[in-house]
C-alpha atoms as a PDB file:
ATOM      1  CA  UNK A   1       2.586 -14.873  14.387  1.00  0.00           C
ATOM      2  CA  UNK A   2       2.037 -15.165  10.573  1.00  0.00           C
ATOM      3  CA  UNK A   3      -1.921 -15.361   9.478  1.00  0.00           C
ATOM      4  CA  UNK A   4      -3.659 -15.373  12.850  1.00  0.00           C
ATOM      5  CA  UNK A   5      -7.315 -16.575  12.325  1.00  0.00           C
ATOM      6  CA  UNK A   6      -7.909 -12.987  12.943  1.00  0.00           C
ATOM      7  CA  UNK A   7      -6.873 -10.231  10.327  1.00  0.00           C
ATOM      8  CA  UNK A   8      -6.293  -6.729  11.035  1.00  0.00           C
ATOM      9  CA  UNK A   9      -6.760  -5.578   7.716  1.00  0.00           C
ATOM     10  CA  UNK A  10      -6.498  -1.666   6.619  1.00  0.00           C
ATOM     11  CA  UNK A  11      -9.934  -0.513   7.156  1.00  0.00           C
ATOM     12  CA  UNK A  12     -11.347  -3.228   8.587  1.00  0.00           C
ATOM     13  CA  UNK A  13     -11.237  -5.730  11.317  1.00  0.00           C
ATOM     14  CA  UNK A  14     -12.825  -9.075  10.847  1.00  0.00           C
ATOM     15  CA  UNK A  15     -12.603 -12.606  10.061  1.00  0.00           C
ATOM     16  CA  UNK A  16     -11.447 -13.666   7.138  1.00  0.00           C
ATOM     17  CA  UNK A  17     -14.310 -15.702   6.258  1.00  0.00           C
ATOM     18  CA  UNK A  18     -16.768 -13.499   7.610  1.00  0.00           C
ATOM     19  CA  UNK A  19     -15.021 -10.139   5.479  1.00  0.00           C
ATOM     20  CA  UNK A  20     -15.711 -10.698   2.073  1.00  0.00           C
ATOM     21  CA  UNK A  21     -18.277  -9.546  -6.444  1.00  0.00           C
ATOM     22  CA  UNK A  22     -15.531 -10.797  -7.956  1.00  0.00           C
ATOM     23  CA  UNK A  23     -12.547  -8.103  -7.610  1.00  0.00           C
ATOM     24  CA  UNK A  24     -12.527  -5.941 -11.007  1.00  0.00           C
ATOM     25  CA  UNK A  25      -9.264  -6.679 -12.587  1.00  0.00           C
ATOM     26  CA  UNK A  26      -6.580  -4.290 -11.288  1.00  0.00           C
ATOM     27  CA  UNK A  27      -5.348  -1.136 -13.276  1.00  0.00           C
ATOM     28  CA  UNK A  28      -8.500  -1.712 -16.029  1.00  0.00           C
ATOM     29  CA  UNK A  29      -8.930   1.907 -16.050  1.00  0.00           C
ATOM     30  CA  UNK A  30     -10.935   4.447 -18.072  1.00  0.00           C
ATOM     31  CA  UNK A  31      -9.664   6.581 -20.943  1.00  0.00           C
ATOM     32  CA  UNK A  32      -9.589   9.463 -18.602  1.00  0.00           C
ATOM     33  CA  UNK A  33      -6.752   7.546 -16.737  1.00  0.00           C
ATOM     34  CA  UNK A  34      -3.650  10.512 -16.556  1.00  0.00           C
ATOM     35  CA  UNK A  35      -0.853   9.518 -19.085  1.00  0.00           C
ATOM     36  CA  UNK A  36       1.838   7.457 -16.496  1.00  0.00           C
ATOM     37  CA  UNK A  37       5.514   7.767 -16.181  1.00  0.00           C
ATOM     38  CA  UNK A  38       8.079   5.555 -17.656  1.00  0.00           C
ATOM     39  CA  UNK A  39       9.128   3.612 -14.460  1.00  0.00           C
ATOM     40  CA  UNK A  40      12.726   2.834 -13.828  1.00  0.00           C
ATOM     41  CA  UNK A  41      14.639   0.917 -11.386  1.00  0.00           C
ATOM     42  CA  UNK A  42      16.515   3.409  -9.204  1.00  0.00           C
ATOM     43  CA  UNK A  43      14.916   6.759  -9.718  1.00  0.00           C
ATOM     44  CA  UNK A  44      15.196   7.923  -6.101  1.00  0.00           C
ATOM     45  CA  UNK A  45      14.393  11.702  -4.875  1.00  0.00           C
ATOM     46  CA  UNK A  46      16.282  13.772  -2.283  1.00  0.00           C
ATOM     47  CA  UNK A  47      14.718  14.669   0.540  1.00  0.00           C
ATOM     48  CA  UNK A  48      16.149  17.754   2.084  1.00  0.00           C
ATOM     49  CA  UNK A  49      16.279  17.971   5.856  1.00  0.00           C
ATOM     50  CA  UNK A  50      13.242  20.169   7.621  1.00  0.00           C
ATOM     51  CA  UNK A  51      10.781  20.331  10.239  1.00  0.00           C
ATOM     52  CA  UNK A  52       7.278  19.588  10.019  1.00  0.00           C
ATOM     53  CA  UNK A  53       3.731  19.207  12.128  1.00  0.00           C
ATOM     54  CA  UNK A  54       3.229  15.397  12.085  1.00  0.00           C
ATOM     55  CA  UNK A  55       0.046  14.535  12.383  1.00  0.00           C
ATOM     56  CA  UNK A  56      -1.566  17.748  11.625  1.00  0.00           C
ATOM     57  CA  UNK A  57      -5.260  17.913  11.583  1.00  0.00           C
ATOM     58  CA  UNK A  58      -5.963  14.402  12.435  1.00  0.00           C
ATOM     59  CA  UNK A  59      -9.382  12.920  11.842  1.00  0.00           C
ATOM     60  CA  UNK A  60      -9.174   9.882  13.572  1.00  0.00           C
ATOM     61  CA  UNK A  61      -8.090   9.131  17.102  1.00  0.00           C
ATOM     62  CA  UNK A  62      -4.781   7.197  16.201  1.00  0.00           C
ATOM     63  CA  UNK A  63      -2.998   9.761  14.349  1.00  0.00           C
ATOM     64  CA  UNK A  64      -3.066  12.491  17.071  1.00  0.00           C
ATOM     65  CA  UNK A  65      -1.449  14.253  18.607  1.00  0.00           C
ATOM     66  CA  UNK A  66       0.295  16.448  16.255  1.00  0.00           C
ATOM     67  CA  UNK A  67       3.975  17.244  16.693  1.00  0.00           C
ATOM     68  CA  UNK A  68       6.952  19.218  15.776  1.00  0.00           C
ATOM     69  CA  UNK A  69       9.150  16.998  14.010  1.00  0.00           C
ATOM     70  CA  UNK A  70      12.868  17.404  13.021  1.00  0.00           C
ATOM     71  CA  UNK A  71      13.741  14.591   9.838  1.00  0.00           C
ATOM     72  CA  UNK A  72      17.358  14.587   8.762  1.00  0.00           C
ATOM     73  CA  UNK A  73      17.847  13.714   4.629  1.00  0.00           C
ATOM     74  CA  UNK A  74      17.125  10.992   3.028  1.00  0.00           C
ATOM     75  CA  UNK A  75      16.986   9.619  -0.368  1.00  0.00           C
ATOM     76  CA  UNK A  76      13.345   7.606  -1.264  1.00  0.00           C
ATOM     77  CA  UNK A  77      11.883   5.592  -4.619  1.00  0.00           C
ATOM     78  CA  UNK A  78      10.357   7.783  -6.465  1.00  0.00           C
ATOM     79  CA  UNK A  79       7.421   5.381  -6.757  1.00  0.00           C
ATOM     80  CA  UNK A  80       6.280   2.136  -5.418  1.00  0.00           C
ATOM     81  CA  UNK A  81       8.054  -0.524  -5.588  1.00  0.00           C
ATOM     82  CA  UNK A  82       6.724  -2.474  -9.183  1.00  0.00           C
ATOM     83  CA  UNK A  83       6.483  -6.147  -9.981  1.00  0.00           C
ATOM     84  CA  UNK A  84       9.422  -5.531 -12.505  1.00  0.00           C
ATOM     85  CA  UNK A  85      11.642  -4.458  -9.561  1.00  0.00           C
ATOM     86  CA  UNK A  86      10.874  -7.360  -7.552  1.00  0.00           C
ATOM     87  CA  UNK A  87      11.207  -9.981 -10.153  1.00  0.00           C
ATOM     88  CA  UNK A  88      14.651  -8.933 -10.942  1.00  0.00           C
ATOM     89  CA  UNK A  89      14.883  -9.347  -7.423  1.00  0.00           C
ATOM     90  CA  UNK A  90      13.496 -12.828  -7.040  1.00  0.00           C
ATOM     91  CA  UNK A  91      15.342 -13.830 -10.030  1.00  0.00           C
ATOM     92  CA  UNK A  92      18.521 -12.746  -8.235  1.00  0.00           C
ATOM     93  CA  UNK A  93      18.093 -14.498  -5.487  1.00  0.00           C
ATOM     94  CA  UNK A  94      15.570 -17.062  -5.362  1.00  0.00           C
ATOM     95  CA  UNK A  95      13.394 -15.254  -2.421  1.00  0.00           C
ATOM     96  CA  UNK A  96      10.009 -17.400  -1.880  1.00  0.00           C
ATOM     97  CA  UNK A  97       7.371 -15.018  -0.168  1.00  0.00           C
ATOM     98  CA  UNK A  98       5.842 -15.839   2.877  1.00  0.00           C
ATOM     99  CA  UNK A  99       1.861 -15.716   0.797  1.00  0.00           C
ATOM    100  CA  UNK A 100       3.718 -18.852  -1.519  1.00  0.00           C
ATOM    101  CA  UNK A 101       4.710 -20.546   1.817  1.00  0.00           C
ATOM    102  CA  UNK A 102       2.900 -22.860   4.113  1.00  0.00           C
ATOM    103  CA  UNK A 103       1.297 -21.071   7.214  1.00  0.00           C
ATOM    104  CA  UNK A 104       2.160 -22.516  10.238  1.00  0.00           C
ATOM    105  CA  UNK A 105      -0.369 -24.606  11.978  1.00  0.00           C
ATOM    106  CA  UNK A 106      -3.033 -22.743  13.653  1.00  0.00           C
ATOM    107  CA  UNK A 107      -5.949 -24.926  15.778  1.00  0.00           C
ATOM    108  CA  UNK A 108      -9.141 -24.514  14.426  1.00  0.00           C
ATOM    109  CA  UNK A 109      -7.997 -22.456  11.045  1.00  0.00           C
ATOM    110  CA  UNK A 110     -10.451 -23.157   8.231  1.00  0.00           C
ATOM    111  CA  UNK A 111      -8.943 -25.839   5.541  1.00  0.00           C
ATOM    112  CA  UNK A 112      -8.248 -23.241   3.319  1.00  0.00           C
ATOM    113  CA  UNK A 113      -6.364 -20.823   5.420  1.00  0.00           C
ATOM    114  CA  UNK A 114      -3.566 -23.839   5.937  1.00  0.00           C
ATOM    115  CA  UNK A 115      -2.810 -23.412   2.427  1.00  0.00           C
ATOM    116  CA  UNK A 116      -0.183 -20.907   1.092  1.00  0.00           C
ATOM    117  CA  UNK A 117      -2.431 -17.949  -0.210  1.00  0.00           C
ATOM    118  CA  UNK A 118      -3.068 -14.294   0.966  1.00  0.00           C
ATOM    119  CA  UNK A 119      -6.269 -11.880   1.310  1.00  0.00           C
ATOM    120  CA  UNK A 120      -8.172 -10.700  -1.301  1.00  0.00           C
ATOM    121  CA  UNK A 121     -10.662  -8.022  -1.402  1.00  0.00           C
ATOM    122  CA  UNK A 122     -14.437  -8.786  -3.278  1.00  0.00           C
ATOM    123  CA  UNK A 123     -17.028  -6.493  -3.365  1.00  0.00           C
ATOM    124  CA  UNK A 124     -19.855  -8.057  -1.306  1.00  0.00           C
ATOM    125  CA  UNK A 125     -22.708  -9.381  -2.947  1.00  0.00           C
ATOM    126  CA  UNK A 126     -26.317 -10.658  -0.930  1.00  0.00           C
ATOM    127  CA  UNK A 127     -25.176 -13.653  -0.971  1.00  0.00           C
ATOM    128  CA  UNK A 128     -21.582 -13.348   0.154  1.00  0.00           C
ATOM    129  CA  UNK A 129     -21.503  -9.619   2.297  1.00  0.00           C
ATOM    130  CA  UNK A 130     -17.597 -10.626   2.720  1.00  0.00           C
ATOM    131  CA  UNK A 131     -15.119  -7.761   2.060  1.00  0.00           C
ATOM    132  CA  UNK A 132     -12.177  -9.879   2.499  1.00  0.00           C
ATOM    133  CA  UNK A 133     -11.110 -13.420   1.784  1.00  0.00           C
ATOM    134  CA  UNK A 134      -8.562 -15.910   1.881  1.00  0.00           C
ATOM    135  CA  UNK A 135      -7.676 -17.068  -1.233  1.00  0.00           C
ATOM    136  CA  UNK A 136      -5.222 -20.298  -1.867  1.00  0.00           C
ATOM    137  CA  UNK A 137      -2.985 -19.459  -4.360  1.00  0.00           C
ATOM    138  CA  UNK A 138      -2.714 -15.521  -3.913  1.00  0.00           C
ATOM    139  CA  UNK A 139       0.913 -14.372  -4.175  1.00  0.00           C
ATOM    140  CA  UNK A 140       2.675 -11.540  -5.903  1.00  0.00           C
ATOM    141  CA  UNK A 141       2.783 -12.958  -9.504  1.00  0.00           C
ATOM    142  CA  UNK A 142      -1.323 -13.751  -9.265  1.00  0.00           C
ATOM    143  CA  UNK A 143      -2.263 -11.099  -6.706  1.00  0.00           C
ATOM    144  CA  UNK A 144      -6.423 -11.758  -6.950  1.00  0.00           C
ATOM    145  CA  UNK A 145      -5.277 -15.802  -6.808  1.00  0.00           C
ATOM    146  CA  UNK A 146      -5.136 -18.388  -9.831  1.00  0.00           C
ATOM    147  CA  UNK A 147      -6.466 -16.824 -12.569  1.00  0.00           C
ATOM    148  CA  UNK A 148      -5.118 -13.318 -12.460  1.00  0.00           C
ATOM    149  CA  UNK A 149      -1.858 -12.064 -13.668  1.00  0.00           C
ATOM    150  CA  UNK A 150       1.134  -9.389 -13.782  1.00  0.00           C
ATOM    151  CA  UNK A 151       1.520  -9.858 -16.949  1.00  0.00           C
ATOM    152  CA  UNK A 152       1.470  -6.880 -18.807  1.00  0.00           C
ATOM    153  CA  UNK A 153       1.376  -4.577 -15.398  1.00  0.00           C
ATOM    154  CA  UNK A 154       5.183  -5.026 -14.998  1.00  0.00           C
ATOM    155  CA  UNK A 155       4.958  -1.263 -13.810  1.00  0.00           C
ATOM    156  CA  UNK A 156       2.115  -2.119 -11.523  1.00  0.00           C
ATOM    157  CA  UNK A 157       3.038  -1.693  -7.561  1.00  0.00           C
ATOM    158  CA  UNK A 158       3.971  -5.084  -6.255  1.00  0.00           C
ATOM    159  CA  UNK A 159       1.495  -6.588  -3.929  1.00  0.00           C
ATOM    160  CA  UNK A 160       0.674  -9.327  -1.820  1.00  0.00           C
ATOM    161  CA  UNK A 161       4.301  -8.753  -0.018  1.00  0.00           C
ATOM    162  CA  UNK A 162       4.708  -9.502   3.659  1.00  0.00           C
ATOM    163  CA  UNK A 163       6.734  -7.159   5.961  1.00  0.00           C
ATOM    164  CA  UNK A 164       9.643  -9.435   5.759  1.00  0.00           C
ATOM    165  CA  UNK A 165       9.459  -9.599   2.508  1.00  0.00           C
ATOM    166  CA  UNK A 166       9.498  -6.185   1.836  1.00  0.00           C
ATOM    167  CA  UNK A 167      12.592  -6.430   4.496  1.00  0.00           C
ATOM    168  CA  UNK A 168      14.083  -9.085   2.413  1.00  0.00           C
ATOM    169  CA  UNK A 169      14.020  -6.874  -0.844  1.00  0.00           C
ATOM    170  CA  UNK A 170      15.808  -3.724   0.778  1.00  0.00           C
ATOM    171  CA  UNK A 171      18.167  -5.737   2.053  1.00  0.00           C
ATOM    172  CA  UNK A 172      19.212  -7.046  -1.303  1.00  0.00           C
ATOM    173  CA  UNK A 173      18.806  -3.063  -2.922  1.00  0.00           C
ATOM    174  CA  UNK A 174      20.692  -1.325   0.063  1.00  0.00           C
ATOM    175  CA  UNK A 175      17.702   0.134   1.152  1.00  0.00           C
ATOM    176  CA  UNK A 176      15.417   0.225   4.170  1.00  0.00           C
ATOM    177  CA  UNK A 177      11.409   0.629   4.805  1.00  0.00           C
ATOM    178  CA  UNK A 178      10.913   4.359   5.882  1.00  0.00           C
ATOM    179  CA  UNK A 179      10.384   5.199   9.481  1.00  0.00           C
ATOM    180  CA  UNK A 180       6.645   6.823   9.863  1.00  0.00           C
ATOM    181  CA  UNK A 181       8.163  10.593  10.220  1.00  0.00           C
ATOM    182  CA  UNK A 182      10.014  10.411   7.280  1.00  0.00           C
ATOM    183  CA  UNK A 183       7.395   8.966   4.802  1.00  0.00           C
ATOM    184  CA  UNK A 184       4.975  11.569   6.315  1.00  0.00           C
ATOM    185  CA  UNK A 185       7.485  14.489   5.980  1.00  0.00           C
ATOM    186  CA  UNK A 186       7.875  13.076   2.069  1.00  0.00           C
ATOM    187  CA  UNK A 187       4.438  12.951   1.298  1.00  0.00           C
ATOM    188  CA  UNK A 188       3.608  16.380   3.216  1.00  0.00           C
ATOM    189  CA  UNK A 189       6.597  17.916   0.494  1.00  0.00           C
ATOM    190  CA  UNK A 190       6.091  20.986   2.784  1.00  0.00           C
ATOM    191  CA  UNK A 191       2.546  21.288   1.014  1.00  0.00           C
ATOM    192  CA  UNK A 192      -0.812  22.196   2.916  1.00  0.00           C
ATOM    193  CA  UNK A 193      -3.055  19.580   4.340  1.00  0.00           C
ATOM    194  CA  UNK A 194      -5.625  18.849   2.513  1.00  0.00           C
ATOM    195  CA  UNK A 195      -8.685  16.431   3.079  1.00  0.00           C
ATOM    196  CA  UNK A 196      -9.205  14.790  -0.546  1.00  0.00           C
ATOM    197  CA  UNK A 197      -6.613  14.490  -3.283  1.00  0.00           C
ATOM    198  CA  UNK A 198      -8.302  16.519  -5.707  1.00  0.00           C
ATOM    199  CA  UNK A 199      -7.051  19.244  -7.863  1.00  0.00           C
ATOM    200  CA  UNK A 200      -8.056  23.030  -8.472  1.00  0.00           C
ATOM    201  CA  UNK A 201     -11.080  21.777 -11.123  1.00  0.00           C
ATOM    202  CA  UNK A 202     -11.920  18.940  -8.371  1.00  0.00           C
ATOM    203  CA  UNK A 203     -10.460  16.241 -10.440  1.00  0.00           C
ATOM    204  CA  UNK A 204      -8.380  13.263  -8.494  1.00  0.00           C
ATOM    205  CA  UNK A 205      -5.430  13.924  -7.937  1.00  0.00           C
ATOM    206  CA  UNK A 206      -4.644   9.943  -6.907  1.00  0.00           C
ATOM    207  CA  UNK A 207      -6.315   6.625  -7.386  1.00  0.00           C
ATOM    208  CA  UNK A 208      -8.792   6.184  -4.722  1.00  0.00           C
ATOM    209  CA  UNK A 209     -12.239   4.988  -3.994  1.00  0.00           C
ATOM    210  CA  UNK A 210     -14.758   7.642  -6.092  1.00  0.00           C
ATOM    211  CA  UNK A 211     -18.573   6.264  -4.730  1.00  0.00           C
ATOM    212  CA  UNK A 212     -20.242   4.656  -2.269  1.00  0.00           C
ATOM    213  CA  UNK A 213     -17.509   1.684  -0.680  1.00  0.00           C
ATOM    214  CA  UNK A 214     -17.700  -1.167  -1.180  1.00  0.00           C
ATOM    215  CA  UNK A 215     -20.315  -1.588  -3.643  1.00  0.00           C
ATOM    216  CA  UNK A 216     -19.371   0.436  -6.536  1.00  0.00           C
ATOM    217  CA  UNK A 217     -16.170   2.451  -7.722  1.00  0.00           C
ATOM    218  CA  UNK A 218     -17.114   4.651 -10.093  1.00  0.00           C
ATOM    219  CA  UNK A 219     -13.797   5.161 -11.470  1.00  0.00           C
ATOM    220  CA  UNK A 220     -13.395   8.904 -11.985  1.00  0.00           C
ATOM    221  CA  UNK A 221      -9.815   8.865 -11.486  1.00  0.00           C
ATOM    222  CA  UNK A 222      -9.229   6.558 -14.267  1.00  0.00           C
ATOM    223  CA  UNK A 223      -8.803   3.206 -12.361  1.00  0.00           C
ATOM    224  CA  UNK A 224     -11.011   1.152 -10.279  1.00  0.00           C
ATOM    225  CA  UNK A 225      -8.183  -1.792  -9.123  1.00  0.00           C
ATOM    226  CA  UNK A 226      -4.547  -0.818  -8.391  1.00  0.00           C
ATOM    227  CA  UNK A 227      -3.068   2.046 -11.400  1.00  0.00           C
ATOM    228  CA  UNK A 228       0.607   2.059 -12.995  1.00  0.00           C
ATOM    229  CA  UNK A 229       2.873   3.907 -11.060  1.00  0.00           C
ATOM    230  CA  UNK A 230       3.406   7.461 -11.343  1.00  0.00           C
ATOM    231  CA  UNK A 231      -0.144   8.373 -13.398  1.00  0.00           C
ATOM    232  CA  UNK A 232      -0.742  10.889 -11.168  1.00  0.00           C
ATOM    233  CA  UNK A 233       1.064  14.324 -10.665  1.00  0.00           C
ATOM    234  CA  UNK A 234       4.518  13.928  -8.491  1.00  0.00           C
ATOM    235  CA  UNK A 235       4.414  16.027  -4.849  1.00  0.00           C
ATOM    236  CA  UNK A 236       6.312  18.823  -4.381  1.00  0.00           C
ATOM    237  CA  UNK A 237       9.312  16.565  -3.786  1.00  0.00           C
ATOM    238  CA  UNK A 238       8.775  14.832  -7.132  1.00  0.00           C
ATOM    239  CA  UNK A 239       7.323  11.668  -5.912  1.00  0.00           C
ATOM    240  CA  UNK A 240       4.564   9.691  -7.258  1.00  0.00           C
ATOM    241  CA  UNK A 241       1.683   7.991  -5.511  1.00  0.00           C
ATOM    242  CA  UNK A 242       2.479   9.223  -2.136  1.00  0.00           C
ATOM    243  CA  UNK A 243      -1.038   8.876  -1.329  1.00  0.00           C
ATOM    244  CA  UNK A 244      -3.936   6.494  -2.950  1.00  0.00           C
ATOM    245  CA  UNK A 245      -2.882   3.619  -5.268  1.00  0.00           C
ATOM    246  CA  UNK A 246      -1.486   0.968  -2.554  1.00  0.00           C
ATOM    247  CA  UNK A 247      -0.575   1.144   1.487  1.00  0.00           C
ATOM    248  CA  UNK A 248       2.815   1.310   2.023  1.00  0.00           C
ATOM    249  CA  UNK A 249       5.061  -0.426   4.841  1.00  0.00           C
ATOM    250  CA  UNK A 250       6.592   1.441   7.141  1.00  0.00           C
ATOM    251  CA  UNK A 251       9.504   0.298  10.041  1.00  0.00           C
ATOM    252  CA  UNK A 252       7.224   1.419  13.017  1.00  0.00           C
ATOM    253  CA  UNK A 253       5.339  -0.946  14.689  1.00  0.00           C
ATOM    254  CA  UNK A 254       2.018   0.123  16.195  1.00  0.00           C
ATOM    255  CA  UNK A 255       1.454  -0.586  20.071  1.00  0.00           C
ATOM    256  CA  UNK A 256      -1.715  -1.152  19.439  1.00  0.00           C
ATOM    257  CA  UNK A 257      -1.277  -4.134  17.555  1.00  0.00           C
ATOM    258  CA  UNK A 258       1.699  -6.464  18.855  1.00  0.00           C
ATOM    259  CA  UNK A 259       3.021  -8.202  15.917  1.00  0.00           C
ATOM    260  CA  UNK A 260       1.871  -5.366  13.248  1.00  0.00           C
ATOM    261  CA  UNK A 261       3.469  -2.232  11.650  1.00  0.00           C
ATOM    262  CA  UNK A 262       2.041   0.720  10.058  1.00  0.00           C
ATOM    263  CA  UNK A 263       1.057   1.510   6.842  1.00  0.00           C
ATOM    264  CA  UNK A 264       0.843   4.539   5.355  1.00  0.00           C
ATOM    265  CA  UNK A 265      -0.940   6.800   2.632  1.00  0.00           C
ATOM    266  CA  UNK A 266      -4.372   4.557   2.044  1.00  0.00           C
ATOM    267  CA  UNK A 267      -5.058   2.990  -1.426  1.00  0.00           C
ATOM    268  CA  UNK A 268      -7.443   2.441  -4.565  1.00  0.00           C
ATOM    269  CA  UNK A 269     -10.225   1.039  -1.659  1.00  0.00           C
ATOM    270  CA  UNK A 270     -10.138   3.923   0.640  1.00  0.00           C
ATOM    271  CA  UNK A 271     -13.660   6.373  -0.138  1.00  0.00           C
ATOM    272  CA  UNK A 272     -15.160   9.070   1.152  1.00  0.00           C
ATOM    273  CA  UNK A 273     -17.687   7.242   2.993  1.00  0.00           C
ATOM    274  CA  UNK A 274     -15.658   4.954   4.760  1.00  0.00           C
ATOM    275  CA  UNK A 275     -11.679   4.508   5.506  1.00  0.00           C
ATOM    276  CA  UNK A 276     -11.318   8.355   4.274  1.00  0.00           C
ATOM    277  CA  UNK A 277      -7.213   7.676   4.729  1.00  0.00           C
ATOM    278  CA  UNK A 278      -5.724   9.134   1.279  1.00  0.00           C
ATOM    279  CA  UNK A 279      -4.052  11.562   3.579  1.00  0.00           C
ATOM    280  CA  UNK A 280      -0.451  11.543   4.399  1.00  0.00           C
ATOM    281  CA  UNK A 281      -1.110  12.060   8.142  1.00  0.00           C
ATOM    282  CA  UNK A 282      -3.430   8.708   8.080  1.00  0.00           C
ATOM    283  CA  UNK A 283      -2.211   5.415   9.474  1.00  0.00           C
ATOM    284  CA  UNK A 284      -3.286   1.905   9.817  1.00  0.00           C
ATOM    285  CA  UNK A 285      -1.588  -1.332  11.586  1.00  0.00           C
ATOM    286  CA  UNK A 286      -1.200  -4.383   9.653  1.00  0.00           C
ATOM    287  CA  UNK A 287      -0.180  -7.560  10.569  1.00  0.00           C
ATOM    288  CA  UNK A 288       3.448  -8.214   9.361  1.00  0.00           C
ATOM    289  CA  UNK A 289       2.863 -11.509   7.787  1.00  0.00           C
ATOM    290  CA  UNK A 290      -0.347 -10.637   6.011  1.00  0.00           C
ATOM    291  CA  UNK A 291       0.010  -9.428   2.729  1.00  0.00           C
ATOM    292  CA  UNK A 292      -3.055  -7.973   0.483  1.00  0.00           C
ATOM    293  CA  UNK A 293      -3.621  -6.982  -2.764  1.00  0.00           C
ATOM    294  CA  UNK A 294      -3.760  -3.547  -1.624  1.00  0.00           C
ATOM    295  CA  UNK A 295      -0.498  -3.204   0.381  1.00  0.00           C
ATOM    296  CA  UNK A 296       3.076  -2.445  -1.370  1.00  0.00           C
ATOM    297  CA  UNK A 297       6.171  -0.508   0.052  1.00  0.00           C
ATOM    298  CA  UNK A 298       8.660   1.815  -1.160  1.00  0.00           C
ATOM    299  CA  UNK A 299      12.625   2.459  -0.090  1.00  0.00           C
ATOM    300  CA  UNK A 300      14.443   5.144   1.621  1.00  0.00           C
ATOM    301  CA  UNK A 301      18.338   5.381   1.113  1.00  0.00           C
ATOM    302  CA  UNK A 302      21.119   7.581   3.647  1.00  0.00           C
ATOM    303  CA  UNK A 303      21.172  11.255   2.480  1.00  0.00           C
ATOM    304  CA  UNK A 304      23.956  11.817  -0.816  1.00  0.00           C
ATOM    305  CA  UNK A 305      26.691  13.301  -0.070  1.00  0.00           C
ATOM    306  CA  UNK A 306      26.500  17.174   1.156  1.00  0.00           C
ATOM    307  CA  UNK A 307      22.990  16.868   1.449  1.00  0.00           C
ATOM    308  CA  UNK A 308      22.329  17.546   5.101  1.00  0.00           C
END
């Protein structure tokens, strides 16, 4: 069911109107912010076939046990999917997301909530200790709700996209969401685990949460909302973002959750001191027809040819 009353939102489970500063605008980074990529439509990696321990070295109880785990090849976006990329999509084909849509009706749903619109994270405040709320007007082309813009963040991961919209668009690009495996096996890139993105002089090596969530991000990778993609160094298979910046879709549902799927590789909220899931073995469920304005996807393709 689309927008229960009840969210299951990544890091937290609450009500919407009980969840919930003013969100910083997105991407307004410092001038310590890496130098990003020049994103393109179609840059995909190969993925060579291997083996790898899912799961390895869990820290919370869902993403046990690990596993030996054989992934065939695959092609994958080299980055998120951006709101460029899904404009040209909408413009192809007219595709209304579910956030511009009206819910359905729900007994007992506050006024607001019966309006098309999608969740927004705030920073609480003492008078408002919300995280989360649901804002009318939310979508992908005003992801913080009426008011805020893509304009100018073209290469900005899209947001505020459903599961079946993100279905929708690989459809029309001949693409599909990635199962769990092989998004974990991509972002592993046969490298170490490793607790915290950070690099050998303890710099971030992704956009995450840098303080004490959710009161203050102090920014230290260069961003405190959502970054360009690619402004952070590519894994060992070349692709960008694998971990911080947005959740990503993935095909699996989670048992846990009927009506969710999981996400993968945390985002610009998840911190040290809470929701510490900027690891590629971390997982979350999400409700499939809640987007956020922390939740994007990215495409996997069949192997090229010879590529086994």
């Amino acid at each position: 069911m689309r927008r229960w009353f009840i969210l299951a939102l990544p890091c937290i489970v609450g009500w919407v109107g009980a969840c919930s500063q003013t969100p910083a605008e997105p991407g307004d980074g410092a001038a310590t912010a890496a130098p990003c990529i020049d994103a393109a439509p179609d840059m995909r990696i190969a993925i060579p076939a291997g083996r790898f321990v899912m799961s390895e070295n869990p820290r919370y109880p869902e993403e046990g046990p690990a596993r030996d785990i054989a992934v065939p090849g695959f092609a994958m976006d080299a980055h998120e999917v951006t709101n460029v990329e899904f404009a040209a999509f909408v413009g192809a084909t007219g595709y209304v997301t579910l956030a511009e849509q009206d819910p359905p009706p729900l007994a007992g749903a506050p006024p607001e909530m019966l309006l098309p619109g999608s969740a927004v994270f705030q920073v609480p405040t003492a008078d408002d200790p919300n995280w989360w709320r649901w804002v009318v007007g939310a979508q992908w082309r005003q992801p913080e709700g009426p008011g805020s813009t893509i304009e100018g963040r073209e290469d900005y991961p899209v947001v505020q996209i459903a599961y079946d919209d993100a279905l929708a668009y690989a459809e029309w690009a001949g693409g599909a969401l990635p199962s769990e495996s092989q998004w974990e096996y991509a972002a592993r890139a046969g490298e170490p685990v490793v607790d915290t993105p950070l690099g050998s002089e303890g710099a971030p090596t992704a956009n995450y949460y840098q303080g004490v969530f959710p009161q203050r991000d102090l920014g230290e990778d260069g961003y405190e909302g959502r970054a360009p993609v690619g402004c952070f160094p590519a894994n060992g298979f070349g692709l960008y973002d694998m971990i911080g910046n947005v959740w990503e879709w993935t095909a699996e549902a989670d048992p846990r959750a009927p009506g969710s799927a999981v996400i993968k590789g945390g985002s610009f909220l998840c911190a040290a001191n809470y929701c510490a899931r900027y690891r590629p073995s971390a997982r979350q469920f999400q409700e499939r027809g809640l987007g956020t304005n922390h939740i994007g996807f990215r495409l996997v393709y069949p192997a090229a040819d010879g590529q086994s």
